[in-house]
C-alpha atoms as a PDB file:
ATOM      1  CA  UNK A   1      12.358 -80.399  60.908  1.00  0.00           C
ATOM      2  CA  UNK A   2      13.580 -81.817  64.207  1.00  0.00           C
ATOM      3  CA  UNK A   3      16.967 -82.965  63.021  1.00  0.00           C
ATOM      4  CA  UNK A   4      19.124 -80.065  61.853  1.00  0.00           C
ATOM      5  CA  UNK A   5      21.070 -80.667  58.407  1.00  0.00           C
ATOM      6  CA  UNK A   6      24.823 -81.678  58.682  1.00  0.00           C
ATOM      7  CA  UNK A   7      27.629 -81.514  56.033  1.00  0.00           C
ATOM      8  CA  UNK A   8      29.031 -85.169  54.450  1.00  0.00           C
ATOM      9  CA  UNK A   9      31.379 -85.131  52.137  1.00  0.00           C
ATOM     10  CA  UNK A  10      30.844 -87.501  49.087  1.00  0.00           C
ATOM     11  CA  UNK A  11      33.059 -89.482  47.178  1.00  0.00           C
ATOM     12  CA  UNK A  12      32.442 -89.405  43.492  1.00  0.00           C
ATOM     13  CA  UNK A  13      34.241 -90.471  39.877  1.00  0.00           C
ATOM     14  CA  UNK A  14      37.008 -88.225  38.807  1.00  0.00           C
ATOM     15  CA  UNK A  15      36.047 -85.306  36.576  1.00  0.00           C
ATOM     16  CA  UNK A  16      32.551 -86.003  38.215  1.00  0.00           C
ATOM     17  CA  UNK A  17      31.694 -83.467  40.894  1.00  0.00           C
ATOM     18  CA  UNK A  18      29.997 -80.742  39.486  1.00  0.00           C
ATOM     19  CA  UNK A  19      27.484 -82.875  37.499  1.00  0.00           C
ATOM     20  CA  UNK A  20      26.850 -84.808  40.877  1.00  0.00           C
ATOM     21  CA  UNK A  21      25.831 -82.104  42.202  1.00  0.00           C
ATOM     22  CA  UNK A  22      23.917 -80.482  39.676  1.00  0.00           C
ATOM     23  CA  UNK A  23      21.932 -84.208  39.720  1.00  0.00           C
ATOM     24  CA  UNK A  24      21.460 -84.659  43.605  1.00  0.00           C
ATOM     25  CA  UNK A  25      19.868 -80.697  43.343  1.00  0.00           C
ATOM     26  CA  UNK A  26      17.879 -81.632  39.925  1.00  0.00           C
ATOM     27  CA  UNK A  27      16.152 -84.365  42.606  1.00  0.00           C
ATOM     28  CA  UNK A  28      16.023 -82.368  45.369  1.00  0.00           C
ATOM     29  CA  UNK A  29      13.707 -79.697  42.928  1.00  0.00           C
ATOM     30  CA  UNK A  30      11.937 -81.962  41.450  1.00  0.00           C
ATOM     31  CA  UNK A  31      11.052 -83.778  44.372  1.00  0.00           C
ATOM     32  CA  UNK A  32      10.748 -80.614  46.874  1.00  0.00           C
ATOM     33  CA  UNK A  33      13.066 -81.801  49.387  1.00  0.00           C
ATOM     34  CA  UNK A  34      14.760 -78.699  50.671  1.00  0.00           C
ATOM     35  CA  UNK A  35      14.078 -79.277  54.019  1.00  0.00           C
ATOM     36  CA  UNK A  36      16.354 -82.957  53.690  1.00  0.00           C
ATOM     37  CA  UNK A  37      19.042 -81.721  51.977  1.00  0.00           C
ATOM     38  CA  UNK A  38      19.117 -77.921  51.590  1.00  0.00           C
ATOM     39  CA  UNK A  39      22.621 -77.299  49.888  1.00  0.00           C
ATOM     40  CA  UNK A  40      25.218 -79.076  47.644  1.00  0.00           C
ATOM     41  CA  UNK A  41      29.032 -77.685  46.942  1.00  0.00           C
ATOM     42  CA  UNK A  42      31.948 -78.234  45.213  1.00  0.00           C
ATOM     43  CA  UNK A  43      34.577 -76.492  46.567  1.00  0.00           C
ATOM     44  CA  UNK A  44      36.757 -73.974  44.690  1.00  0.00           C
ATOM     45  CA  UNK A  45      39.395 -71.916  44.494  1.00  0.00           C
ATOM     46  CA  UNK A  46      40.607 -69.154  41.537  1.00  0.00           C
ATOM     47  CA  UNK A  47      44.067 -69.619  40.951  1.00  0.00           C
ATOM     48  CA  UNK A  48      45.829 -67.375  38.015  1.00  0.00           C
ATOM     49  CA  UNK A  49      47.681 -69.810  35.856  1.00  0.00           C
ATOM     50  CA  UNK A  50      50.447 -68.522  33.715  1.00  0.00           C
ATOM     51  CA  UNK A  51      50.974 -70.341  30.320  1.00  0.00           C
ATOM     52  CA  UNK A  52      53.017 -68.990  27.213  1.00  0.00           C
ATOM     53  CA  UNK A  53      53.545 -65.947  28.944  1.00  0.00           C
ATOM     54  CA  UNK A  54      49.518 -65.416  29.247  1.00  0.00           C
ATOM     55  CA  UNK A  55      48.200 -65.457  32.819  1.00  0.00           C
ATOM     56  CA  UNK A  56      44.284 -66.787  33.247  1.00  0.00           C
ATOM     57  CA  UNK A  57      41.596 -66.629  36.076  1.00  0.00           C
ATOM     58  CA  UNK A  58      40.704 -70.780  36.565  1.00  0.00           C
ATOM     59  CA  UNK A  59      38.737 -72.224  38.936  1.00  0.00           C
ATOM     60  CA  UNK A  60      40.160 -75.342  40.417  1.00  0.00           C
ATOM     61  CA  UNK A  61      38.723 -77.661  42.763  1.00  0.00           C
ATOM     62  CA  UNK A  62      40.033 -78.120  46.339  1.00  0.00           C
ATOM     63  CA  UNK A  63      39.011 -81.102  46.663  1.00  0.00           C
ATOM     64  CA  UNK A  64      39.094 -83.528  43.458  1.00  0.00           C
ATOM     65  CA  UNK A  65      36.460 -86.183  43.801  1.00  0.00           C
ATOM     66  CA  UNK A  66      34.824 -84.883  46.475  1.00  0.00           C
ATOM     67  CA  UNK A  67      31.234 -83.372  46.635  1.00  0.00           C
ATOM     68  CA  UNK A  68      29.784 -81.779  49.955  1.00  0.00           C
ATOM     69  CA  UNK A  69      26.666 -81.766  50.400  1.00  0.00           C
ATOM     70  CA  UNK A  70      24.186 -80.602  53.740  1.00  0.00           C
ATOM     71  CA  UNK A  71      21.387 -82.782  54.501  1.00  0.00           C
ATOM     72  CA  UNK A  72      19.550 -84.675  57.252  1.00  0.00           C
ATOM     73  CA  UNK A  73      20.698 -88.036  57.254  1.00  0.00           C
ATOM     74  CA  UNK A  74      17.435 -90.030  56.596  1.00  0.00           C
ATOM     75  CA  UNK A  75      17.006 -93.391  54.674  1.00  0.00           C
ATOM     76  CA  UNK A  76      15.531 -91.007  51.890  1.00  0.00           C
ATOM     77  CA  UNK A  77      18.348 -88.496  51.873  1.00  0.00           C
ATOM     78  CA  UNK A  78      21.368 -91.461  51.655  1.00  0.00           C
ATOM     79  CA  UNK A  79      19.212 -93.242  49.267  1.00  0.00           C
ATOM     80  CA  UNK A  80      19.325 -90.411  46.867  1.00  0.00           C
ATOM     81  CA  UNK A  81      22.536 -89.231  47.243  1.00  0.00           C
ATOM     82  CA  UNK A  82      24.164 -92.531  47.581  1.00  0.00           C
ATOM     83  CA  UNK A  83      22.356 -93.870  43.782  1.00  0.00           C
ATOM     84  CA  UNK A  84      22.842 -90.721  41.976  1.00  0.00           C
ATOM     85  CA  UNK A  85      24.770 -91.215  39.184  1.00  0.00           C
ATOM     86  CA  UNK A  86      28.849 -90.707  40.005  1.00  0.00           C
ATOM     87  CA  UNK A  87      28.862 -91.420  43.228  1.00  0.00           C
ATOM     88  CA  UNK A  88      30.796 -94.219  44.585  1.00  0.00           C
ATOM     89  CA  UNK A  89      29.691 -93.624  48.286  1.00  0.00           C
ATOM     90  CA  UNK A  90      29.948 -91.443  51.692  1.00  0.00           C
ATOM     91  CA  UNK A  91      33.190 -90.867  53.205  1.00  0.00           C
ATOM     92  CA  UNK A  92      33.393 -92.736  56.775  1.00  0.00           C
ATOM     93  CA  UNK A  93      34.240 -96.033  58.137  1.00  0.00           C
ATOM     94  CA  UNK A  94      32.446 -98.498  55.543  1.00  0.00           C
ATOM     95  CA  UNK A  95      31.130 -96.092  53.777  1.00  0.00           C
ATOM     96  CA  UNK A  96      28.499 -95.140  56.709  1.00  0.00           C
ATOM     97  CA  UNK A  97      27.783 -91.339  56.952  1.00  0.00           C
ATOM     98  CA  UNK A  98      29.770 -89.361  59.345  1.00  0.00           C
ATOM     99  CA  UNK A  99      28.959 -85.316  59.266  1.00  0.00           C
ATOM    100  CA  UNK A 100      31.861 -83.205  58.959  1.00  0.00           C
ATOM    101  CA  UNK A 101      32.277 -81.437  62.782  1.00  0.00           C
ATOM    102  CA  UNK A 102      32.039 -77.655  63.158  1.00  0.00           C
ATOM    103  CA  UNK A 103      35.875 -77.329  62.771  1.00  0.00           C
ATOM    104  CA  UNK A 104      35.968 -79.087  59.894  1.00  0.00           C
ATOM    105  CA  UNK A 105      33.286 -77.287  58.093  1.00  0.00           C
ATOM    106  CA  UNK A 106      35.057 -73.838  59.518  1.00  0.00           C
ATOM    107  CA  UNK A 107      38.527 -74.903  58.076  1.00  0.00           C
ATOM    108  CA  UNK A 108      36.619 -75.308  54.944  1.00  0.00           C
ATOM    109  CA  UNK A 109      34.654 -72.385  54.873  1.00  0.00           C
ATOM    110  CA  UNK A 110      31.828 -74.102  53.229  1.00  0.00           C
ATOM    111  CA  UNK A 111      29.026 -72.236  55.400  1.00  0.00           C
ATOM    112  CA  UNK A 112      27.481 -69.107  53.370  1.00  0.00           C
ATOM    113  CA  UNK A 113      24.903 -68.315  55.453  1.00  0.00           C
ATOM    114  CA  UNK A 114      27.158 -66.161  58.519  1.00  0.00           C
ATOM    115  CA  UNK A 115      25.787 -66.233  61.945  1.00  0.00           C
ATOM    116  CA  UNK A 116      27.038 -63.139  62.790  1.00  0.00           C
ATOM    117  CA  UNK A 117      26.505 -59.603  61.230  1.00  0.00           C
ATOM    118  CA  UNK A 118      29.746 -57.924  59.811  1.00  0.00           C
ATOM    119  CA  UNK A 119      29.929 -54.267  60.101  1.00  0.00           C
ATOM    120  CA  UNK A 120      33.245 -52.446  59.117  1.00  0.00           C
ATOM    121  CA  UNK A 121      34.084 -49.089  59.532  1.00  0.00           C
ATOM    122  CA  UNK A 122      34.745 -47.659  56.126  1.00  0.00           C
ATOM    123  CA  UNK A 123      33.274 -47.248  53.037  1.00  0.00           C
ATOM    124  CA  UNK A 124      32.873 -47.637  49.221  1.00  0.00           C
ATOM    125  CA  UNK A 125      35.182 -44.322  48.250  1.00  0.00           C
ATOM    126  CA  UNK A 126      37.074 -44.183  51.672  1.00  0.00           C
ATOM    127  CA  UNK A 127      40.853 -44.462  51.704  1.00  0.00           C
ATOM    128  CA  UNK A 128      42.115 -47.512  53.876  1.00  0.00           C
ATOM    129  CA  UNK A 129      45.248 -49.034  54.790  1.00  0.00           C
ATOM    130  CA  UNK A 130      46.255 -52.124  54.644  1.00  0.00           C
ATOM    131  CA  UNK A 131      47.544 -53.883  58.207  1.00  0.00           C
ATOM    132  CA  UNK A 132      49.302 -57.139  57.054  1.00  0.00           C
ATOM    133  CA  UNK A 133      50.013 -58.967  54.038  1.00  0.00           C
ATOM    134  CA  UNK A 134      51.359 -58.804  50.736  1.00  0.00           C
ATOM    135  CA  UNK A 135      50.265 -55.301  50.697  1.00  0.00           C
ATOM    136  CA  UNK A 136      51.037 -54.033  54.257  1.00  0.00           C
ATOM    137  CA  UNK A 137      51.664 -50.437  54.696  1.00  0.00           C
ATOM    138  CA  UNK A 138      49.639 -49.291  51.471  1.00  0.00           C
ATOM    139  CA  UNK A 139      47.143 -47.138  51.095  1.00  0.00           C
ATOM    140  CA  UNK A 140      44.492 -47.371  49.079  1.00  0.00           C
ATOM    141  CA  UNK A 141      40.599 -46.330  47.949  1.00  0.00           C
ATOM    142  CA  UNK A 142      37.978 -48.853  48.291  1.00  0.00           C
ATOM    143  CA  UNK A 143      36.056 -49.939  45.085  1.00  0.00           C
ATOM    144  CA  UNK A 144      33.980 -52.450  46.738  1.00  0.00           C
ATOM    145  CA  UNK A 145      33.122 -54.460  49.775  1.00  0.00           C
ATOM    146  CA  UNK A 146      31.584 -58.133  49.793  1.00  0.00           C
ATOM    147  CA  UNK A 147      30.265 -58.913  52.916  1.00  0.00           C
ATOM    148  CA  UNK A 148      29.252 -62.479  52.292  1.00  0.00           C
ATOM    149  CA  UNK A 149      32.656 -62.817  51.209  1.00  0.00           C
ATOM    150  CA  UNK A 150      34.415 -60.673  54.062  1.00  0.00           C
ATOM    151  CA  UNK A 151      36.674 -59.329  51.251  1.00  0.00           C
ATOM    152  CA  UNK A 152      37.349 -55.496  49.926  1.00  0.00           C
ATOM    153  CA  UNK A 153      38.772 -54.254  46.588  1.00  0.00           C
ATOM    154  CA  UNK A 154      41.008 -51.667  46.707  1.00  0.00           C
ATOM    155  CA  UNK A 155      42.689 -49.915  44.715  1.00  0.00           C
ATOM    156  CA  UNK A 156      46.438 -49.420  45.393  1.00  0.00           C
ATOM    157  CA  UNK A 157      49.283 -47.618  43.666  1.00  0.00           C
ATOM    158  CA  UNK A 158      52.232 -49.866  42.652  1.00  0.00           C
ATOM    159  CA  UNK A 159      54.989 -48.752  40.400  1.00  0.00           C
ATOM    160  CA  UNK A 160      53.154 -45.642  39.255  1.00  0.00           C
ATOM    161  CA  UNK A 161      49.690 -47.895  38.471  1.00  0.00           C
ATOM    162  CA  UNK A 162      46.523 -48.243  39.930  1.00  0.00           C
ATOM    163  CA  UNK A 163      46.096 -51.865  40.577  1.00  0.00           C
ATOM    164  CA  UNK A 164      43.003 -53.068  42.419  1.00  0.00           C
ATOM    165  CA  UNK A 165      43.466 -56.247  44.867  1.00  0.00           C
ATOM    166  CA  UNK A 166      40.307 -57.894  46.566  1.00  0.00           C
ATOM    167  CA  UNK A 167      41.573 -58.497  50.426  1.00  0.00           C
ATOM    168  CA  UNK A 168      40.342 -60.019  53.570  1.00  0.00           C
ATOM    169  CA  UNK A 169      38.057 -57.513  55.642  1.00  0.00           C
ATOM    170  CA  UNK A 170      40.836 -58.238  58.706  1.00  0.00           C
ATOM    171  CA  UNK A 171      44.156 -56.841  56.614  1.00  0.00           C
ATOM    172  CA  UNK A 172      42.924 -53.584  55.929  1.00  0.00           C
ATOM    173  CA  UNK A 173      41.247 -50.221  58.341  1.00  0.00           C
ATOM    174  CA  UNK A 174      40.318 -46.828  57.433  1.00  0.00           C
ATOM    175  CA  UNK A 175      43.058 -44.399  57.192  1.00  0.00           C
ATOM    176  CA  UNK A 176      44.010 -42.833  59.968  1.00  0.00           C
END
């Protein structure tokens, strides 16, 4: 395709998001258009919520309302996305179109696919420390590294407990 795909952010019905997307990528299977609009996201964050003394893992949405979705802007694409059910329209000046910019989808950190290739200089097993943070100045062993993620778990000692925390790849470096 000519045109490469853009990110627009949608505007949908409260409590709405994840079944508008599920909906605009039902279409896009059923109809086989990957090449129009090749990915749909609503984007989240894990908090840990304490209640009644019992802290919990939930997912919350950074963005209520809002559905993001990368396509080429076609009269097809719109037309799908702008009549699936729970949408209200496209965020922009009267309700035309307008693609995020490639700040705006940086700040977001919506893009999966990385353009460059990590590398990092330890390993599952090897002892790193960590270089700023919450944790800065521990030691610790690495459990496991997500590059797609461009996080590490490791496993630190805190008040006579192993404790494993998941960090950015930049806050921690092998030991020296």
């Amino acid at each position: 395709m000519a045109e490469e795909a853009k990110w627009y952010v949608v505007h949908t019905y409260s409590g709405y998001e994840n079944k508008v997307a599920q909906n605009i990528e039902k279409v896009v299977e059923n109809r086989k258009l990957h090449d129009l609009i090749p990915e749909v996201k609503v984007p989240t964050e894990l908090v840990t919520e304490v209640k009644e003394s019992k802290t919990k893992e939930v997912e919350k949405k950074l963005f209520p309302s809002y559905v993001l979705v990368k396509m080429v802007l076609t009269d097809d694409s719109w037309y799908i996305v702008r009549n699936t059910r729970g949408v209200t329209g496209f965020v922009g000046p009267a309700s035309k179109p307008v693609p995020l910019t490639d700040k705006e989808v940086k700040a977001l950190g919506v893009e999966t696919k990385r353009s460059e290739n990590i590398t990092v200089s330890f390993k599952v097993g090897d002892n790193v420390e960590v270089t700023t943070g919450s944790f800065e100045g521990f030691v610790g062993k690495v459990e496991k590294i997500d590059l797609e993620a461009q996080t590490a778990d490791v496993l630190v000692s805190m008040f006579g407990r192993e404790t494993s925390v998941t960090l950015p790849l930049t806050q921690v470096k092998p030991e020296a």
